[in-house]
Protein backbone atom coordinates (compact mmCIF):
# COMPACT_ATOMS: atom_id res chain seq x y z
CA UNK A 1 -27.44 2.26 -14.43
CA UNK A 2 -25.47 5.10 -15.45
CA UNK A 3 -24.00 5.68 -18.90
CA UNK A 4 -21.04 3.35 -18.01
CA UNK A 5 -23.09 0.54 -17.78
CA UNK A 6 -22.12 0.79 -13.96
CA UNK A 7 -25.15 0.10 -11.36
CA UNK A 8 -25.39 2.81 -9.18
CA UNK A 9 -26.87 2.68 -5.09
CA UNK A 10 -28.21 5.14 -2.89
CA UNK A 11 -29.27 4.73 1.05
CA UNK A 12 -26.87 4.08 3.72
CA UNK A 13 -25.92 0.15 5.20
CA UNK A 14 -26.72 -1.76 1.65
CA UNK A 15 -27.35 -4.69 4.42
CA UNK A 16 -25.11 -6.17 7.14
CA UNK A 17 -22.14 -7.52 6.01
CA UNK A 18 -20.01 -9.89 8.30
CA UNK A 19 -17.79 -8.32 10.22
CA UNK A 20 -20.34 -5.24 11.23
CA UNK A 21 -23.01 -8.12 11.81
CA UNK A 22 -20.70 -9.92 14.24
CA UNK A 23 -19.82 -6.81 16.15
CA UNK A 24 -23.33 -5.18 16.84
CA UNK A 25 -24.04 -8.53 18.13
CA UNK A 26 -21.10 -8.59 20.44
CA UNK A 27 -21.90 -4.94 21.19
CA UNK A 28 -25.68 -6.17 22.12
CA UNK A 29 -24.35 -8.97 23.80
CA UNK A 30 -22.02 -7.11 26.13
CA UNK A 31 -24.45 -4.45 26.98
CA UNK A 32 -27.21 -7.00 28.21
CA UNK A 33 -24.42 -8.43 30.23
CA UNK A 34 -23.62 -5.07 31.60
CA UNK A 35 -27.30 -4.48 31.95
CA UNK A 36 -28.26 -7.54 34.23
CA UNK A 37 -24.69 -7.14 36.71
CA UNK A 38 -25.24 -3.36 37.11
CA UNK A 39 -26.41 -4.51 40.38
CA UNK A 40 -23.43 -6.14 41.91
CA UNK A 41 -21.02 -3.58 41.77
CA UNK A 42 -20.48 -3.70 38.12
CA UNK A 43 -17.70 -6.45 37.37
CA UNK A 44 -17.38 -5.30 33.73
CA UNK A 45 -16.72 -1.74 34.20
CA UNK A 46 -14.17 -2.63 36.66
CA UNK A 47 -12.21 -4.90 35.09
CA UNK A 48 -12.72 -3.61 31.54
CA UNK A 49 -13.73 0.16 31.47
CA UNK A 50 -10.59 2.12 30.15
CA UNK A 51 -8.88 3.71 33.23
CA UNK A 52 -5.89 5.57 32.01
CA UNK A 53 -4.24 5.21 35.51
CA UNK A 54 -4.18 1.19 35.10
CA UNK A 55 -3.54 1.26 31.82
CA UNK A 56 -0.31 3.74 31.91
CA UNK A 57 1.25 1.63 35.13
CA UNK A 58 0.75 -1.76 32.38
CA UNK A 59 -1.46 -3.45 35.15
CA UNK A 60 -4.52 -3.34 32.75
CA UNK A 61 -2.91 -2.78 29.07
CA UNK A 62 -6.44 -4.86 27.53
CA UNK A 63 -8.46 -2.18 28.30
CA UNK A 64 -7.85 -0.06 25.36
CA UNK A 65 -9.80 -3.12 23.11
CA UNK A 66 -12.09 -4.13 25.90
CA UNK A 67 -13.28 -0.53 26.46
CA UNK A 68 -14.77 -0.42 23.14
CA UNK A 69 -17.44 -3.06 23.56
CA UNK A 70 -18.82 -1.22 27.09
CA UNK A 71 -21.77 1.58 26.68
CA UNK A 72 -23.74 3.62 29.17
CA UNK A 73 -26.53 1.17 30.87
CA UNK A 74 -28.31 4.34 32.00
CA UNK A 75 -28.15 5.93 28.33
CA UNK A 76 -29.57 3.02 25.97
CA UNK A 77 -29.58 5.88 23.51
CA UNK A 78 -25.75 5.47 23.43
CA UNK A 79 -25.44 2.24 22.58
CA UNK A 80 -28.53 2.91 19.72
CA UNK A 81 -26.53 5.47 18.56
CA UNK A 82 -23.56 3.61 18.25
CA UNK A 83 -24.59 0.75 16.50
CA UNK A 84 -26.52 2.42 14.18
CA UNK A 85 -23.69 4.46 13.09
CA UNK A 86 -21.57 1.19 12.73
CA UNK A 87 -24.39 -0.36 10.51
CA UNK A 88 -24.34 3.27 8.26
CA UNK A 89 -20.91 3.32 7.94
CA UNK A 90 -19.30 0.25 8.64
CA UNK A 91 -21.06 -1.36 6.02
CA UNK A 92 -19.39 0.28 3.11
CA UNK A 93 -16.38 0.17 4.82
CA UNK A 94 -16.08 -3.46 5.21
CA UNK A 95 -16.78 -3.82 1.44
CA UNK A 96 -14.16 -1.47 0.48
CA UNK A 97 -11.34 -2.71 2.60
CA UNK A 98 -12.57 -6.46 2.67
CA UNK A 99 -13.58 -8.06 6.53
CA UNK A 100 -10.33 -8.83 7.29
CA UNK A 101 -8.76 -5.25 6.60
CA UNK A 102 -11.91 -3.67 8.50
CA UNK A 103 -11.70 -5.64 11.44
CA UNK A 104 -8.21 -4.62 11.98
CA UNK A 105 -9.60 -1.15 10.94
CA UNK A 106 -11.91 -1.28 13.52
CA UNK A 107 -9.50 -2.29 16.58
CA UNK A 108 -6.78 -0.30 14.89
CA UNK A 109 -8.77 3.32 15.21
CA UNK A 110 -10.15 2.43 18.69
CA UNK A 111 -6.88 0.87 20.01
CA UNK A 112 -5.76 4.45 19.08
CA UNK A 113 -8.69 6.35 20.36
CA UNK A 114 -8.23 5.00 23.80
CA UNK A 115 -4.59 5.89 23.50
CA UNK A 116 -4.92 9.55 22.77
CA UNK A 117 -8.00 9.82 25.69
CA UNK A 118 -4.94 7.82 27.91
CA UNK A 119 -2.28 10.15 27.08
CA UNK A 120 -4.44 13.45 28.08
CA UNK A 121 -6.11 12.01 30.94
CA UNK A 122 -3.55 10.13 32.57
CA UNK A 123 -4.51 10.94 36.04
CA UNK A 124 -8.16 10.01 35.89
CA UNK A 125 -9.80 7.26 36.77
């Protein structure tokens, strides 16, 4: 306690909270999937990778959520990565805005990542 009365915490997560809980399980969840079809030509890439061409000529506008929830299979250490920053951070995130405000955080800031990567890379694929 400090001289306020007020508790005081140190470390980094302070535990799962929902909405971080949920999504680190989707992101698990999604990689295994990606993991076991990497041998049939990779249905979840194509469909759901972000593609900037697809996505500028509207044919495949969902990609710029769906894209968030796809790692490297190769890499595990991307996905680790990942989720463990979402556990640091997202954590005392969630309890400052509230799960409903950090969910549409979440979306919100990668909607608009995939946006900016769209609007410079255009031409890729």
């Amino acid at each position: 306690m400090n001289q306020f009365g007020q508790r005081i915490q140190f470390g980094f997560g302070g535990g799962l909270t929902p909405v971080v809980k949920k999504l680190i399980i989707a992101n698990f969840a999604i990689y295994f999937l990606q993991w076991i079809t990497q041998g049939f030509g990779s249905p979840l890439e194509k469909y759901f990778a972000l593609v900037p061409a697809q996505v500028t000529s509207g044919l495949a506008f969902w990609q710029l959520v769906t894209y968030q929830f796809l790692h490297s299979v190769p890499d595990v250490l991307h996905i680790l990565f990942n989720m463990f920053a979402l556990w640091m951070f997202g954590g005392e995130v969630e309890r400052s805005l509230g799960s409903k405000q950090f969910l549409k955080y979440y979306l919100f800031t990668g909607i608009g990542a995939g946006i900016f990567y769209t609007l410079f890379n255009w031409n890729s694929t």
